[in-house]
Structures are given as structure tokens and as C-alpha cells.
N, C-alpha and C. Protein backbone atom coordinates (compact mmCIF):
# COMPACT_ATOMS: atom_id res chain seq x y z
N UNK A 1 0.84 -1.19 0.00
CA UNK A 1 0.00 0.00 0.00
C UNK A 1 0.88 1.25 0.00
N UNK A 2 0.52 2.06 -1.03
CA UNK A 2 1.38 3.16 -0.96
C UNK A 2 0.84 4.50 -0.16
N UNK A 3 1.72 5.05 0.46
CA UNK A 3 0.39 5.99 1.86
C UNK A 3 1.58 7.43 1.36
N UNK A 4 0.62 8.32 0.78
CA UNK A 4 0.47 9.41 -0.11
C UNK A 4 -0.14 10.50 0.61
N UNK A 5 0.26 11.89 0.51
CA UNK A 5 -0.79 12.68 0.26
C UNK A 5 0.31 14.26 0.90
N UNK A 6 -0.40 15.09 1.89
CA UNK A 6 -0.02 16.35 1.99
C UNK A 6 0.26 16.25 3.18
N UNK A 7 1.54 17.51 3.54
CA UNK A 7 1.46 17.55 4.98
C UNK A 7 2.11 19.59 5.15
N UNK A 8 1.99 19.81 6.31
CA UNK A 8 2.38 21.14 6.30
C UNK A 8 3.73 21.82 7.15
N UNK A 9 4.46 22.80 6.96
CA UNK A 9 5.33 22.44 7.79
C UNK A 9 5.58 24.50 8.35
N UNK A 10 5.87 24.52 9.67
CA UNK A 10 6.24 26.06 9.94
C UNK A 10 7.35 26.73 9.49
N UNK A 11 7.13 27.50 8.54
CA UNK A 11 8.50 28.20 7.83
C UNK A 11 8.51 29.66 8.94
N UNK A 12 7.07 30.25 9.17
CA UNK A 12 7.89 31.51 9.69
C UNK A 12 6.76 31.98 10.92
N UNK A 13 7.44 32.60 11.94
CA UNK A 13 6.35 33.18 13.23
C UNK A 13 6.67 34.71 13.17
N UNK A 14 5.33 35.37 13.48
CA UNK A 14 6.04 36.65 13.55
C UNK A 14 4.89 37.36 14.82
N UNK A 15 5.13 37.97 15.57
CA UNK A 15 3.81 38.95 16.48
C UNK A 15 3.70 40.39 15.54
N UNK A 16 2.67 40.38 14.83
CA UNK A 16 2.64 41.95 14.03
C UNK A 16 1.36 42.52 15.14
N UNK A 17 1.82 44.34 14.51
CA UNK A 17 1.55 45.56 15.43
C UNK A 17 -0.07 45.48 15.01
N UNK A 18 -0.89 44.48 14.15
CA UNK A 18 -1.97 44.93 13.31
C UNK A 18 -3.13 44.60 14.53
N UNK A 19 -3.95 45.27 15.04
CA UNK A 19 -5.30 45.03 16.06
C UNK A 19 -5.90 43.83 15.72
N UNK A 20 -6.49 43.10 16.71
CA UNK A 20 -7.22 41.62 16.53
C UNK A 20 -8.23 42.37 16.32
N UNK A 21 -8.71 41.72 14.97
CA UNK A 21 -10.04 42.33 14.12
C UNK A 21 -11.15 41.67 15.64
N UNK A 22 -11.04 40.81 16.09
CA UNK A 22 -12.18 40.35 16.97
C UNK A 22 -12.12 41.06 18.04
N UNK A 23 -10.90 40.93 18.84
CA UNK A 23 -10.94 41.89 20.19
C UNK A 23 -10.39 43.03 20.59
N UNK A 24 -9.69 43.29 19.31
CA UNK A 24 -9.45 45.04 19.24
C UNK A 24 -7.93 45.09 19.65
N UNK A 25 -7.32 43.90 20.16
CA UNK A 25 -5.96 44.28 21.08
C UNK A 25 -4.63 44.16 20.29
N UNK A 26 -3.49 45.46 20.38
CA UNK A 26 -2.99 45.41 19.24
C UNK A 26 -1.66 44.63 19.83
N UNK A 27 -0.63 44.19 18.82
CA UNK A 27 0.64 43.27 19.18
C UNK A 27 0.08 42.02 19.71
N UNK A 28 -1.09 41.51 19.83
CA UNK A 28 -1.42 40.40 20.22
C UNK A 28 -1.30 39.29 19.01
N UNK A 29 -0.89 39.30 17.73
CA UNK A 29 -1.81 38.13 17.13
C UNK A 29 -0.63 37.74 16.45
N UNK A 30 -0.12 36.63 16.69
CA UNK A 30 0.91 35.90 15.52
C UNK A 30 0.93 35.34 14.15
N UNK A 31 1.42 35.72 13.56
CA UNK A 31 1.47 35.66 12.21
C UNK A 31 1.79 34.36 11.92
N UNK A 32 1.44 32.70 11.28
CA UNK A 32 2.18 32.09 11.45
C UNK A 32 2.03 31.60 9.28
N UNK A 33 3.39 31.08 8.87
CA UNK A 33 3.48 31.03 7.47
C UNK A 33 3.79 29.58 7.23
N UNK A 34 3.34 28.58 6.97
CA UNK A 34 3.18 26.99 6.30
C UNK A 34 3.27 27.15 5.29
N UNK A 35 4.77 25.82 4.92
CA UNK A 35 4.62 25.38 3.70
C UNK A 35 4.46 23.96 3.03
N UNK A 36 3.20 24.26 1.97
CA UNK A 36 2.60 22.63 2.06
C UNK A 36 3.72 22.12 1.17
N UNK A 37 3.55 20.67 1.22
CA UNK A 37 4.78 19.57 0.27
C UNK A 37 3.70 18.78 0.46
N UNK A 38 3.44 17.73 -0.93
CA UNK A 38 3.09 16.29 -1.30
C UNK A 38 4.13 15.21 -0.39
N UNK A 39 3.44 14.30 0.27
CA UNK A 39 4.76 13.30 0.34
C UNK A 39 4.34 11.86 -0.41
N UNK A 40 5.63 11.01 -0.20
CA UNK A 40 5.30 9.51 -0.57
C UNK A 40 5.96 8.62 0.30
N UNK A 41 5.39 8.11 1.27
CA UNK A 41 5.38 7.48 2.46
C UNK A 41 6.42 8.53 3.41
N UNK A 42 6.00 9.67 3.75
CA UNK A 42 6.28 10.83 4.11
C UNK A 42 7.31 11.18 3.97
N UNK A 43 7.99 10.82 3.14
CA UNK A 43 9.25 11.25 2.45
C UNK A 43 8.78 12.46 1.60
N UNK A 44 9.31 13.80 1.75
CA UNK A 44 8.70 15.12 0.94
C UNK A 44 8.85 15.07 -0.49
N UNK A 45 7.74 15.14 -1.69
CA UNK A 45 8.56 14.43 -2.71
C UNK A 45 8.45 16.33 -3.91
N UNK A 46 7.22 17.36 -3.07
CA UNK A 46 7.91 18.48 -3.70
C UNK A 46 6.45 19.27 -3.24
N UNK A 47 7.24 20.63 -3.01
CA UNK A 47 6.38 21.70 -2.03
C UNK A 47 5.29 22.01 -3.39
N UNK A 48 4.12 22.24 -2.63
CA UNK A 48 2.94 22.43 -3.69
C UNK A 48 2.15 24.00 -2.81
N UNK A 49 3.26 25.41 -2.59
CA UNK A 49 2.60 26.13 -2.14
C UNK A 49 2.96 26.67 -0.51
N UNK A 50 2.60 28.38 -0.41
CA UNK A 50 2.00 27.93 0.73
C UNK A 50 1.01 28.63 1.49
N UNK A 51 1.03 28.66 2.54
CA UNK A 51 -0.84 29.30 3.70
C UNK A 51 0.06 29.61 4.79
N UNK A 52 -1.13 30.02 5.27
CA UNK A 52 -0.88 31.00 6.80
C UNK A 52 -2.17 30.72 7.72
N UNK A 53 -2.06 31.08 8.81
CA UNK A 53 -2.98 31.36 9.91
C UNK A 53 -2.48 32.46 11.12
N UNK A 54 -3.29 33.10 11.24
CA UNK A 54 -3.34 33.95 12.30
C UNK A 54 -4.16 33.44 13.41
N UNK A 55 -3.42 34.26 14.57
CA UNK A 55 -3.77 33.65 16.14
C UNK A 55 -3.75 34.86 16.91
N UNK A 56 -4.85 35.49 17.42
CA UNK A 56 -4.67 36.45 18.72
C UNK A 56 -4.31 35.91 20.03
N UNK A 57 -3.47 35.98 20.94
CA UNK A 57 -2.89 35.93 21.97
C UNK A 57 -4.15 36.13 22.90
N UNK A 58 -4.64 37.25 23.04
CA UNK A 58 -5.49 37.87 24.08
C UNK A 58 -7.10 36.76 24.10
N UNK A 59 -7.25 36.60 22.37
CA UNK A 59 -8.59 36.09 22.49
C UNK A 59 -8.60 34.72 22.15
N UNK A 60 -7.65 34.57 21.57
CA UNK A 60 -7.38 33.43 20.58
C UNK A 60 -8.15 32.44 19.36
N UNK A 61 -8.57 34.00 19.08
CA UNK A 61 -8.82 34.03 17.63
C UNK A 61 -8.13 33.42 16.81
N UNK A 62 -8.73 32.41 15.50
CA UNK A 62 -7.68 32.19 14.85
C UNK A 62 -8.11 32.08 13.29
N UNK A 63 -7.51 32.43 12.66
CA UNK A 63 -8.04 32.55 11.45
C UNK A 63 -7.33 32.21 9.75
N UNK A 64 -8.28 32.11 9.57
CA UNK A 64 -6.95 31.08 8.08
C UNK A 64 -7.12 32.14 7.49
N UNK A 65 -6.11 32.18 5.98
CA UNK A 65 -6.05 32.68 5.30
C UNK A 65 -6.85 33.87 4.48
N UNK A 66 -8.17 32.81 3.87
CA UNK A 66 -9.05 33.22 3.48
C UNK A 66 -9.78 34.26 4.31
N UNK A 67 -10.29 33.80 5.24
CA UNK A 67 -10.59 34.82 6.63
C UNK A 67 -10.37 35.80 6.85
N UNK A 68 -9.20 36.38 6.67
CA UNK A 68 -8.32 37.30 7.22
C UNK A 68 -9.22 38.70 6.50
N UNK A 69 -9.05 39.77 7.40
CA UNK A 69 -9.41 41.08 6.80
C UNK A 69 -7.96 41.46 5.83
N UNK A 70 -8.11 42.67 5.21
CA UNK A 70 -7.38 42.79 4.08
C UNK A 70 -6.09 43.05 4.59
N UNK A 71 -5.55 43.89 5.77
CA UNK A 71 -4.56 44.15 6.26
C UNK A 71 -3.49 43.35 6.85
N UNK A 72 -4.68 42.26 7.65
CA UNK A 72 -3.55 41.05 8.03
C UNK A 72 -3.35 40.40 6.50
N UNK A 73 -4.22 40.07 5.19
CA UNK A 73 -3.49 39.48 4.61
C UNK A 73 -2.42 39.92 3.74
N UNK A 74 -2.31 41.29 3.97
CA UNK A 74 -1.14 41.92 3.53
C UNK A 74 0.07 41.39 4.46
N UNK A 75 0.14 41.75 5.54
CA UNK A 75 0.85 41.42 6.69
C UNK A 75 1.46 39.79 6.05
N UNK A 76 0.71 38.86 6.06
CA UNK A 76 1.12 37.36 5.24
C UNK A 76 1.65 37.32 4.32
N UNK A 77 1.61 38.33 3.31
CA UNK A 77 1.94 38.35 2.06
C UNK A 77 3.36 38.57 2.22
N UNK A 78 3.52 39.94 2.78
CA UNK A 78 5.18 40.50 3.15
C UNK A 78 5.71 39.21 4.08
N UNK A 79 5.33 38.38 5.07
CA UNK A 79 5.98 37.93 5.74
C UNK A 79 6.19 36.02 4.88
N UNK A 80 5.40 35.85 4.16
CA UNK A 80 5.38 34.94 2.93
C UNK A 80 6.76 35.37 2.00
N UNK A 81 6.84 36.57 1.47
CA UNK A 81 8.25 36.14 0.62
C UNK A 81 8.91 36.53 1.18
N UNK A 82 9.23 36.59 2.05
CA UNK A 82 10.76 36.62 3.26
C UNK A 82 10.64 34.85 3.42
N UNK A 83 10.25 33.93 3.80
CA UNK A 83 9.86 32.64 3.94
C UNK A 83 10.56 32.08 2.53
N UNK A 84 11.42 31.54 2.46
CA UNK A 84 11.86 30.56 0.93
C UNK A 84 11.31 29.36 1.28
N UNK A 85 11.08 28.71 0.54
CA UNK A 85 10.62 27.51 0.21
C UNK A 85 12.06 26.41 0.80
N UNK A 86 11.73 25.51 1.87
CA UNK A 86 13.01 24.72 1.77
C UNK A 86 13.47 23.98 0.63
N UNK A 87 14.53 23.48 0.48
CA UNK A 87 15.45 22.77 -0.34
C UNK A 87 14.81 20.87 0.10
N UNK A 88 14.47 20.92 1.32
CA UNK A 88 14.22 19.62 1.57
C UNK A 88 12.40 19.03 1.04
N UNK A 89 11.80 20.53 0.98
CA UNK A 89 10.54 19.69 0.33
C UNK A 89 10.91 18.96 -1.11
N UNK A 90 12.12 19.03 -1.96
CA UNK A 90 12.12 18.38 -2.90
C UNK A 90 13.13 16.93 -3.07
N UNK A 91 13.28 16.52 -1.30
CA UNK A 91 14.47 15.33 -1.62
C UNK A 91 13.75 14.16 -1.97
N UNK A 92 12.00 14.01 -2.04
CA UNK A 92 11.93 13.00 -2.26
C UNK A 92 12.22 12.60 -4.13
N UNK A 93 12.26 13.68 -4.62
CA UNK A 93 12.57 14.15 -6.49
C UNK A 93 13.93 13.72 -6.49
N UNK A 94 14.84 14.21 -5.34
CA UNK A 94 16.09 14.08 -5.66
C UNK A 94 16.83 11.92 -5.69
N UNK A 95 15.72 12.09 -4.99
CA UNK A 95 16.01 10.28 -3.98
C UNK A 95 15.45 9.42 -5.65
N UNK A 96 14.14 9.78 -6.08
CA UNK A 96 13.74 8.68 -7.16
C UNK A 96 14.70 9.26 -8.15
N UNK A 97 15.03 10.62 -8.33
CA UNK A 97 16.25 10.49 -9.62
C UNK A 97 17.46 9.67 -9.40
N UNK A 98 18.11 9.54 -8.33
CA UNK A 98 18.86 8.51 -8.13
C UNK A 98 18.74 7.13 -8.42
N UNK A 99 17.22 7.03 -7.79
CA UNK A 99 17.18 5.81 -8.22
C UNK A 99 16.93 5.34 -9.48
N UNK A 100 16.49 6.22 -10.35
CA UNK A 100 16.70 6.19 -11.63
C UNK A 100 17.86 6.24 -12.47
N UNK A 101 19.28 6.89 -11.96
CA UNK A 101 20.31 7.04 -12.17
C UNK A 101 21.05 5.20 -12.24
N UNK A 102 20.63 5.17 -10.58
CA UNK A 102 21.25 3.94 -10.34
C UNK A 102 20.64 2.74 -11.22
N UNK A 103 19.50 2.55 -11.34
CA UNK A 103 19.01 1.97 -12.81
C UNK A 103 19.50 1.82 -13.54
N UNK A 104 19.49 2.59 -14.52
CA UNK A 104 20.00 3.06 -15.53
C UNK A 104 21.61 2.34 -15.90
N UNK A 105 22.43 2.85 -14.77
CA UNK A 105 24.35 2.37 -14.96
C UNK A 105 24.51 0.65 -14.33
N UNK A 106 23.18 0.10 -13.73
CA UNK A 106 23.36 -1.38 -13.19
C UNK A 106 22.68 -2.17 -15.05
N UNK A 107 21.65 -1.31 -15.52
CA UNK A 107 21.55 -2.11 -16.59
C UNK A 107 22.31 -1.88 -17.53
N UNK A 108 22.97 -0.86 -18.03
CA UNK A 108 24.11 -0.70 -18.28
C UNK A 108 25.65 -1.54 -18.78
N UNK A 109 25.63 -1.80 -17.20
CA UNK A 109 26.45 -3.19 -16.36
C UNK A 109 26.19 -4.26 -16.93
N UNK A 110 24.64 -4.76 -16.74
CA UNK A 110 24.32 -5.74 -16.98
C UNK A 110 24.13 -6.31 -18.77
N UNK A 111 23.81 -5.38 -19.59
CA UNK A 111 24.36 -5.46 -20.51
C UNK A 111 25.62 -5.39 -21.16
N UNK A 112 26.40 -5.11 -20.84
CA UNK A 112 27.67 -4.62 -21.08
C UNK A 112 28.67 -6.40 -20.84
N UNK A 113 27.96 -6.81 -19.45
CA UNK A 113 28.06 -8.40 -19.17
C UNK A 113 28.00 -9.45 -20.02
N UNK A 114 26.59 -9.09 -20.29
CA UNK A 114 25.99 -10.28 -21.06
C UNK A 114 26.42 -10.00 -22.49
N UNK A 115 26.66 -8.59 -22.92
CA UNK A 115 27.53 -8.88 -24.61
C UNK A 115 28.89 -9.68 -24.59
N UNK A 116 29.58 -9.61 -22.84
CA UNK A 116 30.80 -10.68 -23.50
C UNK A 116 30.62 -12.04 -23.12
N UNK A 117 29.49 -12.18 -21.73
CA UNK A 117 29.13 -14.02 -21.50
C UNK A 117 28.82 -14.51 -22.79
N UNK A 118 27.96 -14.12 -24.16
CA UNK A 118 27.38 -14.83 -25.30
C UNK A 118 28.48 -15.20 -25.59
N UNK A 119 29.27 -14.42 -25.83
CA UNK A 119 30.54 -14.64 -26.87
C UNK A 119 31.37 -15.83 -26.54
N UNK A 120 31.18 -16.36 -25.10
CA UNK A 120 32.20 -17.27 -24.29
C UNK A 120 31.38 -18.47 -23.83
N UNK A 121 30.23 -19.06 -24.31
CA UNK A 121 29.16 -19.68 -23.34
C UNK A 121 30.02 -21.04 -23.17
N UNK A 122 29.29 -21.97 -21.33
CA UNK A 122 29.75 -22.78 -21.07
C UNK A 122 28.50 -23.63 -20.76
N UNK A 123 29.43 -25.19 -20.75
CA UNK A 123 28.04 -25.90 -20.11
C UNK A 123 27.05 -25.78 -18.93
N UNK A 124 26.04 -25.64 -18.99
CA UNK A 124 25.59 -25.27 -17.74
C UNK A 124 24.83 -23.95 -17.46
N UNK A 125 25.41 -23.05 -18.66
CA UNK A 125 24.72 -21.59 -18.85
C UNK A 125 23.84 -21.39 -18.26
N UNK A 126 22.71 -20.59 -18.03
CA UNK A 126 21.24 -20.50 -18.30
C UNK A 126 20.95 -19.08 -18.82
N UNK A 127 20.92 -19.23 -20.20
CA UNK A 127 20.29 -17.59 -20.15
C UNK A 127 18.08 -17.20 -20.04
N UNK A 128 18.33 -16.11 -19.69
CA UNK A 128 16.75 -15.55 -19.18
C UNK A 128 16.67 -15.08 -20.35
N UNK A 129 15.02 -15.40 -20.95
CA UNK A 129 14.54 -15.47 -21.75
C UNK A 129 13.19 -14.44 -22.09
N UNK A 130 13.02 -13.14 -23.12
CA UNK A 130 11.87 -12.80 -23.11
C UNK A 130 11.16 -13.21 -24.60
N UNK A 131 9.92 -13.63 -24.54
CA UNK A 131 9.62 -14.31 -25.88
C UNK A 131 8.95 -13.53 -26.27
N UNK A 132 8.31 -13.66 -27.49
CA UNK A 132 8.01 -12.73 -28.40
C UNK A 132 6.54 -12.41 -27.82
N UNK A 133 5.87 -13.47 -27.31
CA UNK A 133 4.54 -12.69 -27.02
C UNK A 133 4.47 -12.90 -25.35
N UNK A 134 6.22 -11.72 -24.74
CA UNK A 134 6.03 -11.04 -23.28
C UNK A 134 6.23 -11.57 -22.37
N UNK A 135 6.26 -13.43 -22.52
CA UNK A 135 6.78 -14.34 -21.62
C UNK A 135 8.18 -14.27 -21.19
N UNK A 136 8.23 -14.99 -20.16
CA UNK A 136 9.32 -15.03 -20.04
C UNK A 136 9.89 -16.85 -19.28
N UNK A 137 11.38 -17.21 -19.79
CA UNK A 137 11.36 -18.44 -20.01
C UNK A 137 12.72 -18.73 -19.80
N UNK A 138 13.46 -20.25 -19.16
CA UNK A 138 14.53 -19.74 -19.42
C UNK A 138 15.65 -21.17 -20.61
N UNK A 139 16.51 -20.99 -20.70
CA UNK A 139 17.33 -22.22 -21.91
C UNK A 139 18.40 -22.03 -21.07
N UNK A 140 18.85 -23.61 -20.82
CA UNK A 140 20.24 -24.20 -20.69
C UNK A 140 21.13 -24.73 -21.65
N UNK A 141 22.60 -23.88 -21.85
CA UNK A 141 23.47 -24.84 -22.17
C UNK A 141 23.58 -26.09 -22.35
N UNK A 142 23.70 -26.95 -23.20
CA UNK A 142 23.59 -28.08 -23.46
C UNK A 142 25.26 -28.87 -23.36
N UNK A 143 25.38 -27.89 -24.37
CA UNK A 143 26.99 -28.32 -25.25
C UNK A 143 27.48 -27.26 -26.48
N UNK A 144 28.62 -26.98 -26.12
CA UNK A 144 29.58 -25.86 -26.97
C UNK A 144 30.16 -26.72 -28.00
N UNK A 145 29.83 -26.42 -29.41
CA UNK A 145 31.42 -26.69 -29.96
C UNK A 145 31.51 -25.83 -30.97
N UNK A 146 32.99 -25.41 -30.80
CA UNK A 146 33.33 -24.27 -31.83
C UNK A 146 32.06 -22.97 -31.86
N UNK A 147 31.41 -22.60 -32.80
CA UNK A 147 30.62 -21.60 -33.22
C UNK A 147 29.37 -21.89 -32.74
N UNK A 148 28.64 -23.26 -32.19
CA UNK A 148 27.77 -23.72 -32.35
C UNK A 148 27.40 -23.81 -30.90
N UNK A 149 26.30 -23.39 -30.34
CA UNK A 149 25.56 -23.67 -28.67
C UNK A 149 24.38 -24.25 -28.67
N UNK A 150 24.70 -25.58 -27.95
CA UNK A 150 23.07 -26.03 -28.53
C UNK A 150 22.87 -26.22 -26.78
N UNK A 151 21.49 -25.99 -26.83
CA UNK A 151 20.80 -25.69 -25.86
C UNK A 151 19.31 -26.09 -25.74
N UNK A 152 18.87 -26.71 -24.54
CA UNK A 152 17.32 -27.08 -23.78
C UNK A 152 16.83 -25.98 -23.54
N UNK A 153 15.11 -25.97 -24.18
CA UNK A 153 14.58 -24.81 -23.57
C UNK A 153 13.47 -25.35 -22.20
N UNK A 154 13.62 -24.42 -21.08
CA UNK A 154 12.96 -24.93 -20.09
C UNK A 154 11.28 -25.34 -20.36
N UNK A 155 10.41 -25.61 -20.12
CA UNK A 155 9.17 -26.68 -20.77
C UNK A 155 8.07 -25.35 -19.97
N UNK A 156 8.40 -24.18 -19.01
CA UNK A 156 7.42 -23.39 -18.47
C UNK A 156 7.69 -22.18 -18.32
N UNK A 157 6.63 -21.09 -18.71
CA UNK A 157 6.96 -19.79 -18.91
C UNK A 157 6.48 -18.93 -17.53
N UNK A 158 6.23 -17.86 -17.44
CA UNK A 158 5.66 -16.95 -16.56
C UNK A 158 5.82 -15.68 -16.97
N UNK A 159 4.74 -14.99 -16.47
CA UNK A 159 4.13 -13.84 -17.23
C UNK A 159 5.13 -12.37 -16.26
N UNK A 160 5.87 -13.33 -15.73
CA UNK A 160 7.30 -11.72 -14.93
C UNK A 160 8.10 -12.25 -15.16
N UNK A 161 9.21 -11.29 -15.15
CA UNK A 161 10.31 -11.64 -15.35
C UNK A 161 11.14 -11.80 -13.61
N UNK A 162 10.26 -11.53 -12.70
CA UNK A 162 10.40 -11.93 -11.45
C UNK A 162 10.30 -13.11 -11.53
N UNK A 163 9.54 -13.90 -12.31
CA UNK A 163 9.10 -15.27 -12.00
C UNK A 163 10.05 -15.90 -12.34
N UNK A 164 10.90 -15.24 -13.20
CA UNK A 164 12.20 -16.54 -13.29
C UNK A 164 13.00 -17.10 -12.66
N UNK A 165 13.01 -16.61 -11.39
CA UNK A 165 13.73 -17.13 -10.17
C UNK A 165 12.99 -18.88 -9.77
N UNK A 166 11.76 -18.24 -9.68
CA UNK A 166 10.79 -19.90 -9.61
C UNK A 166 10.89 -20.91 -10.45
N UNK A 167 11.63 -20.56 -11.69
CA UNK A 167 11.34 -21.55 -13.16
C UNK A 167 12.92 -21.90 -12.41
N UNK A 168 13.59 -21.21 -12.29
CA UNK A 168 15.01 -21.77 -12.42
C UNK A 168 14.98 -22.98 -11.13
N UNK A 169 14.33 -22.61 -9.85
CA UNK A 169 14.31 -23.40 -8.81
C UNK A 169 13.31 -25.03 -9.07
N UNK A 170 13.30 -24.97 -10.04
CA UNK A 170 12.45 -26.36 -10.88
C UNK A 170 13.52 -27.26 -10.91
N UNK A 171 14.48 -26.91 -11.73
CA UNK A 171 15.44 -27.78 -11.87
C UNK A 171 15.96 -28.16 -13.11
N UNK A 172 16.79 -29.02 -13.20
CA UNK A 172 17.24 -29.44 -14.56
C UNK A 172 16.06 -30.39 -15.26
N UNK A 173 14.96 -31.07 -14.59
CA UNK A 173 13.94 -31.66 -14.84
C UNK A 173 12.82 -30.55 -15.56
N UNK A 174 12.86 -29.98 -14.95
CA UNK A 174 12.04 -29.20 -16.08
C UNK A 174 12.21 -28.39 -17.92
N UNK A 175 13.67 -28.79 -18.03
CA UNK A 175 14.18 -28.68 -19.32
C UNK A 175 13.72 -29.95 -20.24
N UNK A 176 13.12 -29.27 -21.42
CA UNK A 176 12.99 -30.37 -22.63
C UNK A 176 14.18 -31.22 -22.84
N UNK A 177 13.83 -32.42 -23.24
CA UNK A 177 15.01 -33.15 -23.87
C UNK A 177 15.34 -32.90 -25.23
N UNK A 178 14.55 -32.19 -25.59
CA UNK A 178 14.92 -32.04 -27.22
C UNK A 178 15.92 -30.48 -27.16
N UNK A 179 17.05 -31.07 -28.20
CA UNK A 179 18.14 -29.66 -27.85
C UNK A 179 18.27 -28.90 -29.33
N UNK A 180 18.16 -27.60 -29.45
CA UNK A 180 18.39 -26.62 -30.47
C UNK A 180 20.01 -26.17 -30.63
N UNK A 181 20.14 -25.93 -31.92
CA UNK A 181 21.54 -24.99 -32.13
C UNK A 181 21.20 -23.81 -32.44
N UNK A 182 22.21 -23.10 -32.11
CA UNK A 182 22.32 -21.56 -32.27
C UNK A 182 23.74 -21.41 -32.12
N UNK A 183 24.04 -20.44 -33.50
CA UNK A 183 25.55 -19.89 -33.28
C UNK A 183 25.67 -19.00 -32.21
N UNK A 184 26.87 -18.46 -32.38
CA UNK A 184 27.25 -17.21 -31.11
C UNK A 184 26.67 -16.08 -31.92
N UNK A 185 26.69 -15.80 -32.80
CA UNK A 185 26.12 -14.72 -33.87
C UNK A 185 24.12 -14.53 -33.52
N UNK A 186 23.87 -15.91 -33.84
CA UNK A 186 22.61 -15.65 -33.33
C UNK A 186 22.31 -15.62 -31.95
N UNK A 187 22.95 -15.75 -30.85
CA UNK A 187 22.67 -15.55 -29.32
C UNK A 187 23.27 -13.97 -29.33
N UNK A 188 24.28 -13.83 -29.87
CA UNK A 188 24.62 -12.31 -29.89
C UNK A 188 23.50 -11.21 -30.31
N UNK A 189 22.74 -11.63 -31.67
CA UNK A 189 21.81 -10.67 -31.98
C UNK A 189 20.81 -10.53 -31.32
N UNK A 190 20.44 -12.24 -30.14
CA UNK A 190 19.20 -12.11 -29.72
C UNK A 190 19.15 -11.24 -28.22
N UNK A 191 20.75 -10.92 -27.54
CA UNK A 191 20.91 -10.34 -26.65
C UNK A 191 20.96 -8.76 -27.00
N UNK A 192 21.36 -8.56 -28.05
CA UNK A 192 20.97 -7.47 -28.73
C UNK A 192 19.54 -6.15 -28.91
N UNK A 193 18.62 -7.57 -29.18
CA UNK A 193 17.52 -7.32 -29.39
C UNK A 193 16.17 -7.08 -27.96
N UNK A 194 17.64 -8.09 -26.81
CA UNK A 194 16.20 -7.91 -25.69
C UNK A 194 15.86 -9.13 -25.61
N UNK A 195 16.02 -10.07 -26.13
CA UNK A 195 15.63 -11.44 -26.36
C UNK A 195 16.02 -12.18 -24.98
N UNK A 196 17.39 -12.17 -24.77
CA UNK A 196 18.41 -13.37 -23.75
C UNK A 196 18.31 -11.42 -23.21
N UNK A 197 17.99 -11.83 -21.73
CA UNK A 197 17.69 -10.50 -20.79
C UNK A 197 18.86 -10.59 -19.87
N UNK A 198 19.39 -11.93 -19.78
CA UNK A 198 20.10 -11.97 -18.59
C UNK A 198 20.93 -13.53 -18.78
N UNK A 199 22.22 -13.55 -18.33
CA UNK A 199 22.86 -14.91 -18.23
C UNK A 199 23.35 -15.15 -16.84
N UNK A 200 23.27 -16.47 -16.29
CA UNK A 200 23.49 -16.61 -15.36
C UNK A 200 24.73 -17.91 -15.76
N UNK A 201 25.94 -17.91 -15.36
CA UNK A 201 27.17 -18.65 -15.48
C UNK A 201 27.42 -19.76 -14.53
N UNK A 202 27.52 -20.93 -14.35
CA UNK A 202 28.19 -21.84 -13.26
C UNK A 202 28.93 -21.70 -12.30
């Protein structure tokens, strides 16, 4: 469950000289300036704004924004852009670009891998498999010779590519007995293409 939504935070206090519109008494009423941020599991993920409320001391009056007679909301206004916006309502932006960063240079990695495992395959391989209509599946190494990799394709698919952890924990029993060839040329293009997602080595 993802637990979302708004929260508010005190950027600025001030006691202004302006009379409590309710009880007349002046220097009584604090100025106070909030700034809202969205969060995502209350991590701040970026300020959306902000509000005020006023408070008389004497009566304790209190009054939002809207409320306000025209003078206090002047009073908010001036004491609003003195108030900057923190730097921290936006770390939760800064945290998913990372993690998008970090994405990004592990698949990277992981391709960068698997263009030189094709080139070298051994008995025992297993490369991860995405098929043409979204499955996903995986083929063992059979036997190398020279140019040629012939290889078992496992007999069960699943609709994640999470799920391939489960296909692999099947076993060598769950591989067909019937074995295919493929050069290194064609395992190369099919890693290319997105095809072989992932190799896993002995």
C-alpha cells in the first residue's frame, strides 16, 4: 500500500503591530506562514505552495487565510516572501532520480556483461529469456562446440520476469530433452535485441 498525500510544515512566526479584528488588542496576534509539500510514504517528494494562519494571543482568535481582513493578509503576504521555500521539500525528487540514475548504470552493467558471456558460453549456462509474445522463459546450455551452442529450452513460462527465479528453482527436470543450435552470432543478436535478458554462469 502506498500511503500518499499532503502535509504542512512552519516556515515563519512573527507577532505583528496589526489590532485583533475580533478583540481590538494590538501586538497580540501571531502571524504564522506553512509550507505545504506532497509526500510519498512521508518522504517530501515536492512543495505544492503555501498558507498561513493567524492567532490572537489575548482572544485566541484564529483565522486562516481566506478569513483574514485585508490588512492582516497583507501582513502574510510581506511575511510569505521573506519565507523561501526549503530545499528539503524536494528530496523526495532528488532520492527517485537517483534511483533512476542507479538503474539506468546497473543495466548498463548488466548489458555490457551479457555482450561478453554470449561470446564465451559454457556448459551449464542458463540464459533468461523474453519471448516474443512477453513471456518469459529460461534455456540451458547443453553443449559448446566451436561456433555452435546447442541448448534445452525450459518446458514453463511466466508472465514476470520476477518469476524466473521460480522456473530456475524447478530444476534441470524441467528442461525439454529435445536440444536446439544456435551460433554465437545468433545468441549475440538475440541479446541485442532484448531477447536473452540476462545470463546466469556456473
Amino acid at each position: 500500500m502506498i500511503v500518499y498525500g499532503t502535509r504542512s510544515k512552519e516556515l515563519a512566526k512573527e507577532i505583528i503591530s496589526d489590532k485583533c479584528p475580533n478583540c481590538g488588542t494590538q501586538h497580540s496576534i501571531d502571524m504564522h506562514v506553512f509550507q505545504k509539500y506532497a509526500h510519498i510514504f512521508w518522504i517530501p517528494v515536492f512543495p505544492i505552495g503555501k498558507t498561513g494562519v493567524s492567532q490572537c494571543d489575548q482572544c485566541k482568535q484564529v483565522l486562516k487565510l481566506n478569513q483574514m481582513p485585508e490588512p492582516l493578509k497583507n501582513t502574510y503576504e510581506n511575511l510569505k516572501s521573506q519565507a523561501k521555500t526549503p530545499v528539503w521539500t524536494f528530496s523526495g525528487l532528488a532520492v527517485f532520480a537517483g534511483l533512476i540514475i542507479i538503474a539506468f548504470i546497473s543495466g548498463r552493467q548488466k548489458d555490457e556483461k551479457n555482450a561478453k558471456l554470449i561470446l564465451t558460453p559454457h556448459k551449464g549456462d542458463v540464459f533468461d529469456i523474453k519471448t516474443k509474445n512477453n513471456q518469459y522463459t529460461t534455456y540451458k546450455v547443453e553443449e559448446v562446440q566451436g561456433d555452435s551452442v546447442f541448448i534445452r529450452t525450459n518446458n514453463y513460462e511466466t508472465n514476470k520476469e520476477t518469476g524466473i527465479a521460480e522456473l530456475k528453482e524447478k530444476g534441470d527436470s524441467a528442461y525439454s530433452e529435445d536440444i536446439y543450435g544456435f551460433s554465437k552470432k545468433e545468441l549475440k543478436q538475440m541479446v541485442d535485441k532484448g531477447e536473452i535478458i540476462d545470463i546466469s554462469t556456473k
